[in-house]
C-alpha atoms as a PDB file:
ATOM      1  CA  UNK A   1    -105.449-141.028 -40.982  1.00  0.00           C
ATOM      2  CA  UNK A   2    -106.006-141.663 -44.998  1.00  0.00           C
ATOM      3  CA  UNK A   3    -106.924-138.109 -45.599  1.00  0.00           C
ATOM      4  CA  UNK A   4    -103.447-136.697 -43.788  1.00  0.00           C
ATOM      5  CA  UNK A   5    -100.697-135.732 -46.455  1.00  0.00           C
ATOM      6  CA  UNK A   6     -96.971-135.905 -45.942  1.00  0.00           C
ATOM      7  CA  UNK A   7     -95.189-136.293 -42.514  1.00  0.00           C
ATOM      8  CA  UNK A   8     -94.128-139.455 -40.798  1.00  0.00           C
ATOM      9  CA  UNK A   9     -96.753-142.355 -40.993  1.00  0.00           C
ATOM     10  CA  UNK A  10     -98.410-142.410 -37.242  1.00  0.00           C
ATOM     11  CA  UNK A  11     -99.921-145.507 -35.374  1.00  0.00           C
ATOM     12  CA  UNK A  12    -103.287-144.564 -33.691  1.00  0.00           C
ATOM     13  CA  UNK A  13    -104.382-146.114 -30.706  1.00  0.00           C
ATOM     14  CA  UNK A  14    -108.425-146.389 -30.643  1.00  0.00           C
ATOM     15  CA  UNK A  15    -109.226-145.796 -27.331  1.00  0.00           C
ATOM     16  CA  UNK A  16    -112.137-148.333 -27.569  1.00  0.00           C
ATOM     17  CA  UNK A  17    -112.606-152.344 -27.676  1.00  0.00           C
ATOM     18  CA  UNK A  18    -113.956-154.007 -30.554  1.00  0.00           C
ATOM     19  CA  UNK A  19    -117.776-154.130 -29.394  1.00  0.00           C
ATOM     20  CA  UNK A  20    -117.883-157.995 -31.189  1.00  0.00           C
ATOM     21  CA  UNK A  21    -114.963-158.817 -28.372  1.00  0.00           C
ATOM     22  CA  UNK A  22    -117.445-158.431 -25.395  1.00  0.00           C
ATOM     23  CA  UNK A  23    -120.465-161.437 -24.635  1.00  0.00           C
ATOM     24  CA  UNK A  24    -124.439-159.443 -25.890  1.00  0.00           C
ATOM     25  CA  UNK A  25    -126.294-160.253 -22.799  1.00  0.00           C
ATOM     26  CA  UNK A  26    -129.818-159.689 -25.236  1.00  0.00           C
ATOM     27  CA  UNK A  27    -127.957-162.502 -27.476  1.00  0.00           C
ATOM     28  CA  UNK A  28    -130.129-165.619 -27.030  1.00  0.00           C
ATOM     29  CA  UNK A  29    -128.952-168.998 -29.428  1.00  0.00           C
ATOM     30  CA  UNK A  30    -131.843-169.570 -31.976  1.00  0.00           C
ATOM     31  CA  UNK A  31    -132.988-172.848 -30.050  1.00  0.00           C
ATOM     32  CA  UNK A  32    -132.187-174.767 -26.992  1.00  0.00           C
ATOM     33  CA  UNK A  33    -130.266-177.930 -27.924  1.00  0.00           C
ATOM     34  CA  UNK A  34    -131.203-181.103 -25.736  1.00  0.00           C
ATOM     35  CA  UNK A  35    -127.605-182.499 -24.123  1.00  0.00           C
ATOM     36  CA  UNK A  36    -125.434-183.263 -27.227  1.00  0.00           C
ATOM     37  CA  UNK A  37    -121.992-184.266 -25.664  1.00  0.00           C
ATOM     38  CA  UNK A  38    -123.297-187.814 -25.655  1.00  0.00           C
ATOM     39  CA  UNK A  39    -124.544-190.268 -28.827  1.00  0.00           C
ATOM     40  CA  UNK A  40    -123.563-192.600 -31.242  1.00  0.00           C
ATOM     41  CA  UNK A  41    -122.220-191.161 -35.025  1.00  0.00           C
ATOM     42  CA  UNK A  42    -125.624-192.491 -36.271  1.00  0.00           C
ATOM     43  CA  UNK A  43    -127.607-190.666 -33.560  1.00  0.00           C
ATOM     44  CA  UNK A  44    -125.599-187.520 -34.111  1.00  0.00           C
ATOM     45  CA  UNK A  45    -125.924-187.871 -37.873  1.00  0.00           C
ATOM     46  CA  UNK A  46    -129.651-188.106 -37.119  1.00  0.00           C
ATOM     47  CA  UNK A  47    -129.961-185.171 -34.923  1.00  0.00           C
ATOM     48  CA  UNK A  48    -127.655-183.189 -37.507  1.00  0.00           C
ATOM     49  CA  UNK A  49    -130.608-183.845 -40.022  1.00  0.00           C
ATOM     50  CA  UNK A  50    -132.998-182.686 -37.845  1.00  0.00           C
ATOM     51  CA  UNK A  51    -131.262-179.572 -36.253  1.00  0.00           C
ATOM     52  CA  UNK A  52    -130.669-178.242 -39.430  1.00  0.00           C
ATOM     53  CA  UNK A  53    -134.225-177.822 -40.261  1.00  0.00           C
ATOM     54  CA  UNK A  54    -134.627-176.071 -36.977  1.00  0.00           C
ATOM     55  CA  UNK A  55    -132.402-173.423 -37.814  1.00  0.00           C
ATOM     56  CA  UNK A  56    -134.057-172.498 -41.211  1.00  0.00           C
ATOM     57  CA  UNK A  57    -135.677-169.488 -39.673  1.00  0.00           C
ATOM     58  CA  UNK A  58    -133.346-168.199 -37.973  1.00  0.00           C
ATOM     59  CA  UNK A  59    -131.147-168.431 -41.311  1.00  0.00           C
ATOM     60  CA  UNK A  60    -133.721-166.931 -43.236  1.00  0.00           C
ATOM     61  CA  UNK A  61    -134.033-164.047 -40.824  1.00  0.00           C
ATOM     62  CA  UNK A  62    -130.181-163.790 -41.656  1.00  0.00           C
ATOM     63  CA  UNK A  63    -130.196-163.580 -45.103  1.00  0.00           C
ATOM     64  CA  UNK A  64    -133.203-161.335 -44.639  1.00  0.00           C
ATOM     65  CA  UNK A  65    -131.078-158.763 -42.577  1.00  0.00           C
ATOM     66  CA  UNK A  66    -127.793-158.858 -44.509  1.00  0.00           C
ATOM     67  CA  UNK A  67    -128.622-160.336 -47.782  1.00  0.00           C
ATOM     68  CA  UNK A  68    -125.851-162.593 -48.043  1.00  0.00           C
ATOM     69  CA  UNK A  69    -124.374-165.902 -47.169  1.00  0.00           C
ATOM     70  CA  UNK A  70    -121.290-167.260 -46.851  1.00  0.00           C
ATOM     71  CA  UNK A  71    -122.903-170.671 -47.410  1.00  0.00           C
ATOM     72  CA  UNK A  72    -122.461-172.361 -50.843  1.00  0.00           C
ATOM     73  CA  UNK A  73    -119.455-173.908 -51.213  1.00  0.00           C
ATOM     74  CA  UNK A  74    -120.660-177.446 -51.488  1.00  0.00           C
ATOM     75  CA  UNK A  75    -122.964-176.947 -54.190  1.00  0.00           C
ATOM     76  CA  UNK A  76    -125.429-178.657 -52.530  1.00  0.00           C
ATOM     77  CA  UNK A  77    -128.883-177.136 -50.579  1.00  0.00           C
ATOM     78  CA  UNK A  78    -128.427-177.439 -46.696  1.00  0.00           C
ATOM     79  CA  UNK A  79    -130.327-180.300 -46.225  1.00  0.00           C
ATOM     80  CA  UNK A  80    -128.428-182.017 -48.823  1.00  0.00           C
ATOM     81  CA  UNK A  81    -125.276-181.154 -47.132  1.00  0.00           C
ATOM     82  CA  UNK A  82    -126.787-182.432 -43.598  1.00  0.00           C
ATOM     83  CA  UNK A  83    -127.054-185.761 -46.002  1.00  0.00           C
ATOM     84  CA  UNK A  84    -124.272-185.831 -46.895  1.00  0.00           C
ATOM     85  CA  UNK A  85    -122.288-185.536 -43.988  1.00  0.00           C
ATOM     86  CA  UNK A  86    -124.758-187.688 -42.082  1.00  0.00           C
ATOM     87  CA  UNK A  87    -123.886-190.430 -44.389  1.00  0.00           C
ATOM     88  CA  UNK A  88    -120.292-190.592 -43.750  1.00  0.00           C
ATOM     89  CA  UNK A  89    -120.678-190.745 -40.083  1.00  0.00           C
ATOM     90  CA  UNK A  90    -122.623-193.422 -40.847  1.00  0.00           C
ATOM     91  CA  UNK A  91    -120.068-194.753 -42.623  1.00  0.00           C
ATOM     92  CA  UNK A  92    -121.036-195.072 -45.952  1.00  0.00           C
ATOM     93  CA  UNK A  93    -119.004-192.590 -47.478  1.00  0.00           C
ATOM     94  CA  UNK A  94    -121.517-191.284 -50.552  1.00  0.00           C
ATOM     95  CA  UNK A  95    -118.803-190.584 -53.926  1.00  0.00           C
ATOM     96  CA  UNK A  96    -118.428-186.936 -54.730  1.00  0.00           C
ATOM     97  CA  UNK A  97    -121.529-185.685 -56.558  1.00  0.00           C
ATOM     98  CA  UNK A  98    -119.326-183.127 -58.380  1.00  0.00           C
ATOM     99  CA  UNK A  99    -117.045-184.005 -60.872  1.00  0.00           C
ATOM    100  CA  UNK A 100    -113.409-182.381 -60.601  1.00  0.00           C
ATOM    101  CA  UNK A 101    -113.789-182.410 -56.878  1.00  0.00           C
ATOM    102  CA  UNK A 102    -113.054-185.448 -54.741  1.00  0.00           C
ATOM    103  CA  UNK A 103    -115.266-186.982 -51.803  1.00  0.00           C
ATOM    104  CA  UNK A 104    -113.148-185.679 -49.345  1.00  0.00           C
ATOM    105  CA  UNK A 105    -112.835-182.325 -50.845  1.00  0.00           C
ATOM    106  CA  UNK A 106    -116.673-182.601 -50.438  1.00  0.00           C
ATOM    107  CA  UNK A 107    -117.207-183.342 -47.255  1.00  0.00           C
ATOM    108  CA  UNK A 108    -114.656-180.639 -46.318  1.00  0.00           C
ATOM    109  CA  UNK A 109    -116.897-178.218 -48.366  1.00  0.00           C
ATOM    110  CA  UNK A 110    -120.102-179.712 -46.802  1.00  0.00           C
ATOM    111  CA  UNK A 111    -118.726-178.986 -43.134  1.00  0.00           C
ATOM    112  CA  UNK A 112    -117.606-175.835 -44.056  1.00  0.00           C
ATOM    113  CA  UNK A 113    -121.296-175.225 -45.329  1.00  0.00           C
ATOM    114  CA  UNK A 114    -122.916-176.447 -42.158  1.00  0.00           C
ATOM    115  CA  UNK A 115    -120.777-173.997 -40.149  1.00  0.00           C
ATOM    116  CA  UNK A 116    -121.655-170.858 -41.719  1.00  0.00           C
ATOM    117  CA  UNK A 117    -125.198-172.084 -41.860  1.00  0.00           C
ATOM    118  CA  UNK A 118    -125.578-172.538 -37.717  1.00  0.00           C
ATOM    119  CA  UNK A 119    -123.477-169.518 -36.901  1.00  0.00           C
ATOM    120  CA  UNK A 120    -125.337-167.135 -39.501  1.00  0.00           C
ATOM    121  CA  UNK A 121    -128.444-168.381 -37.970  1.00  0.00           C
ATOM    122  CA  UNK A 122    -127.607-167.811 -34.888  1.00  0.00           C
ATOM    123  CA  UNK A 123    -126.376-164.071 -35.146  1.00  0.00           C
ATOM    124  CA  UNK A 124    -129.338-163.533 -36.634  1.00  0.00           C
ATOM    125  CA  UNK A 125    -131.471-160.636 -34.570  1.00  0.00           C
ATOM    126  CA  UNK A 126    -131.146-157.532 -32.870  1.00  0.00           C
ATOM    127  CA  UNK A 127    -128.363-158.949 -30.811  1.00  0.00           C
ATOM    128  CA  UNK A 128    -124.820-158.607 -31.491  1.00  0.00           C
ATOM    129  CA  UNK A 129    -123.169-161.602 -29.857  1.00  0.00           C
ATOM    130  CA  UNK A 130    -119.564-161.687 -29.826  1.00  0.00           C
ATOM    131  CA  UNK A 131    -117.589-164.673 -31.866  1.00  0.00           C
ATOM    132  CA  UNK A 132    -116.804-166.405 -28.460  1.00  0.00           C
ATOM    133  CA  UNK A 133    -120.623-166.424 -27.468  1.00  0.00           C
ATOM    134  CA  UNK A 134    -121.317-167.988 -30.982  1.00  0.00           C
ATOM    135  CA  UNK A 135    -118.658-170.454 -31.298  1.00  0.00           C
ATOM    136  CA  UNK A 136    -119.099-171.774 -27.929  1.00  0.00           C
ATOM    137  CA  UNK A 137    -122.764-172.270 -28.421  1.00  0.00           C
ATOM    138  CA  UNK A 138    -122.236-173.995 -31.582  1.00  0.00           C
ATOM    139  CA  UNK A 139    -119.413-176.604 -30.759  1.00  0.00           C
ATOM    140  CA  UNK A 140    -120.424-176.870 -27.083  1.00  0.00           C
ATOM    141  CA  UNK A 141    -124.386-177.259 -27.460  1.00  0.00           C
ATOM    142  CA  UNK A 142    -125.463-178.297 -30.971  1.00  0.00           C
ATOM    143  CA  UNK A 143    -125.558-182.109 -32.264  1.00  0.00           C
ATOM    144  CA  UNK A 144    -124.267-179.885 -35.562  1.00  0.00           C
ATOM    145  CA  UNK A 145    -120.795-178.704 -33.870  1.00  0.00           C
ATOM    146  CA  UNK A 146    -120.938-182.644 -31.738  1.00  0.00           C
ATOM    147  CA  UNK A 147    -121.553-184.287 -34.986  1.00  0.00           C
ATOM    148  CA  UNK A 148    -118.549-182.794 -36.992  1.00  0.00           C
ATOM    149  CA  UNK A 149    -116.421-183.452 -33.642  1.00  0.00           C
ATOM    150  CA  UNK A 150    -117.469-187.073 -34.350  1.00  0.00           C
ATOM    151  CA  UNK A 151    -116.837-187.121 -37.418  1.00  0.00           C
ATOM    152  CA  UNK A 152    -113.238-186.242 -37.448  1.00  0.00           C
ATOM    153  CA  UNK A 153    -112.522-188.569 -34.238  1.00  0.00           C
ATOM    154  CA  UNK A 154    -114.074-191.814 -36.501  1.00  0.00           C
ATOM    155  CA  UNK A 155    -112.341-190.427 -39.788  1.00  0.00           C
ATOM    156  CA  UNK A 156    -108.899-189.831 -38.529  1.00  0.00           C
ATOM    157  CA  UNK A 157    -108.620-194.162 -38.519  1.00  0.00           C
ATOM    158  CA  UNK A 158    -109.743-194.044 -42.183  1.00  0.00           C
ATOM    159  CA  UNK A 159    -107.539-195.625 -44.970  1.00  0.00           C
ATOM    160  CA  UNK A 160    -107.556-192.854 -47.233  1.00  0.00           C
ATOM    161  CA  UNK A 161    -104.775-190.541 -45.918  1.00  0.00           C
ATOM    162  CA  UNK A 162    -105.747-187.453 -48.268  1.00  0.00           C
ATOM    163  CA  UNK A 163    -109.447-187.892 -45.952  1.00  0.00           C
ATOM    164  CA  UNK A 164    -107.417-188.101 -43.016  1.00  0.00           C
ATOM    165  CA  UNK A 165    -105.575-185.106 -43.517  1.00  0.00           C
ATOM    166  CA  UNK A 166    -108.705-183.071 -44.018  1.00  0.00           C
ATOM    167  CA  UNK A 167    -110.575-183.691 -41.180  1.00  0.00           C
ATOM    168  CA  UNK A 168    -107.728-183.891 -39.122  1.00  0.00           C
ATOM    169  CA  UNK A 169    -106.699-179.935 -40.159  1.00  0.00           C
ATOM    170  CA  UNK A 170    -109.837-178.420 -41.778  1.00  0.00           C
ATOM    171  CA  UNK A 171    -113.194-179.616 -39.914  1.00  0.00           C
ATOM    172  CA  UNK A 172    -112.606-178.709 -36.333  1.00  0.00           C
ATOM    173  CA  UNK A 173    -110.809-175.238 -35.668  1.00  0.00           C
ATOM    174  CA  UNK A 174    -107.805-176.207 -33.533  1.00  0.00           C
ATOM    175  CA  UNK A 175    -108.880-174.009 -30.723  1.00  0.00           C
ATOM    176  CA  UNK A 176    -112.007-176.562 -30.714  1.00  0.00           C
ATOM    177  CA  UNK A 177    -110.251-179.862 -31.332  1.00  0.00           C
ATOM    178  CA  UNK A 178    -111.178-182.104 -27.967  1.00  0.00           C
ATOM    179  CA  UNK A 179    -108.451-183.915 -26.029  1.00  0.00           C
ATOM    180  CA  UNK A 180    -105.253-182.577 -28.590  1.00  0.00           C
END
């Protein structure tokens, strides 16, 4: 369609889906999470910690096959960012380690950080699993995706409203937000 000169400009139809639409039935999540739905913000924030670490393969095998990462915002190393966001459902909302940028602009980064982390990791493979497979294993089955859910539920009460407004609109994707 680039490569045709003059005439009227045409709409194509492809006659096939995008492949990414349909579930991989090869795709298989890096690990099995125990039950998650369930836990207090400081067990969460502790099995945050610890899944992280569990995924380091996986995201290794990731960067190995595309050589990239959309993780980095933060600044900070994963682990840090697991920290980090650990400590505020914990409640002890750490200061912002980077000057310029505000706590909550932080934390905002942080989450953003630990999303592209687990989902990187776990399309990493042979397997092409489709966004839906992904998303659903991440906010469905990982203390990761429970912990952030958490977190925006015990944040939402906070005093600071310019907190409350970003983890009421930036840490969950609406589709994902439990109970509207």
């Amino acid at each position: 369609m680039l490569v045709e000169d003059g005439g009227p400009v045409r709409i194509i139809d492809f006659p096939d889906d995008d492949p990414r639409a349909r579930p991989d039935p090869a795709w298989q999540p890096p690990f099995t999470p125990a039950a998650v739905a369930n836990g207090s913000a400081e067990s969460l924030a502790s099995r945050l910690e610890a899944e992280i670490l569990l995924l380091q393969g996986a995201h290794r095998r990731w960067m190995a096959q595309h050589g990239r990462s959309s993780v980095g915002l933060s600044g900070f190393a994963i682990g840090d960012c697991a920290r980090y966001v650990a400590d505020w459902l914990r409640g002890k909302a750490p200061p912002s380690p980077r000057d310029g940028f505000s706590a909550p602009l932080i934390l905002r980064f942080a989450v953003d950080d630990l999303k592209a982390y687990g989902l990187e990791a776990a399309g990493a493979g042979a397997a092409k699993p489709s966004s839906r497979q992904l998303t659903d294993w991440f906010w469905n089955e990982t203390a990761t995706g429970a912990a952030i859910h958490v977190l925006r539920e015990v944040l939402q009460a906070h005093e600071d409203e310019r907190l409350r407004l970003i983890v009421s609109n930036f840490v969950v994707p609406a589709a994902r937000v439990r109970g509207g």
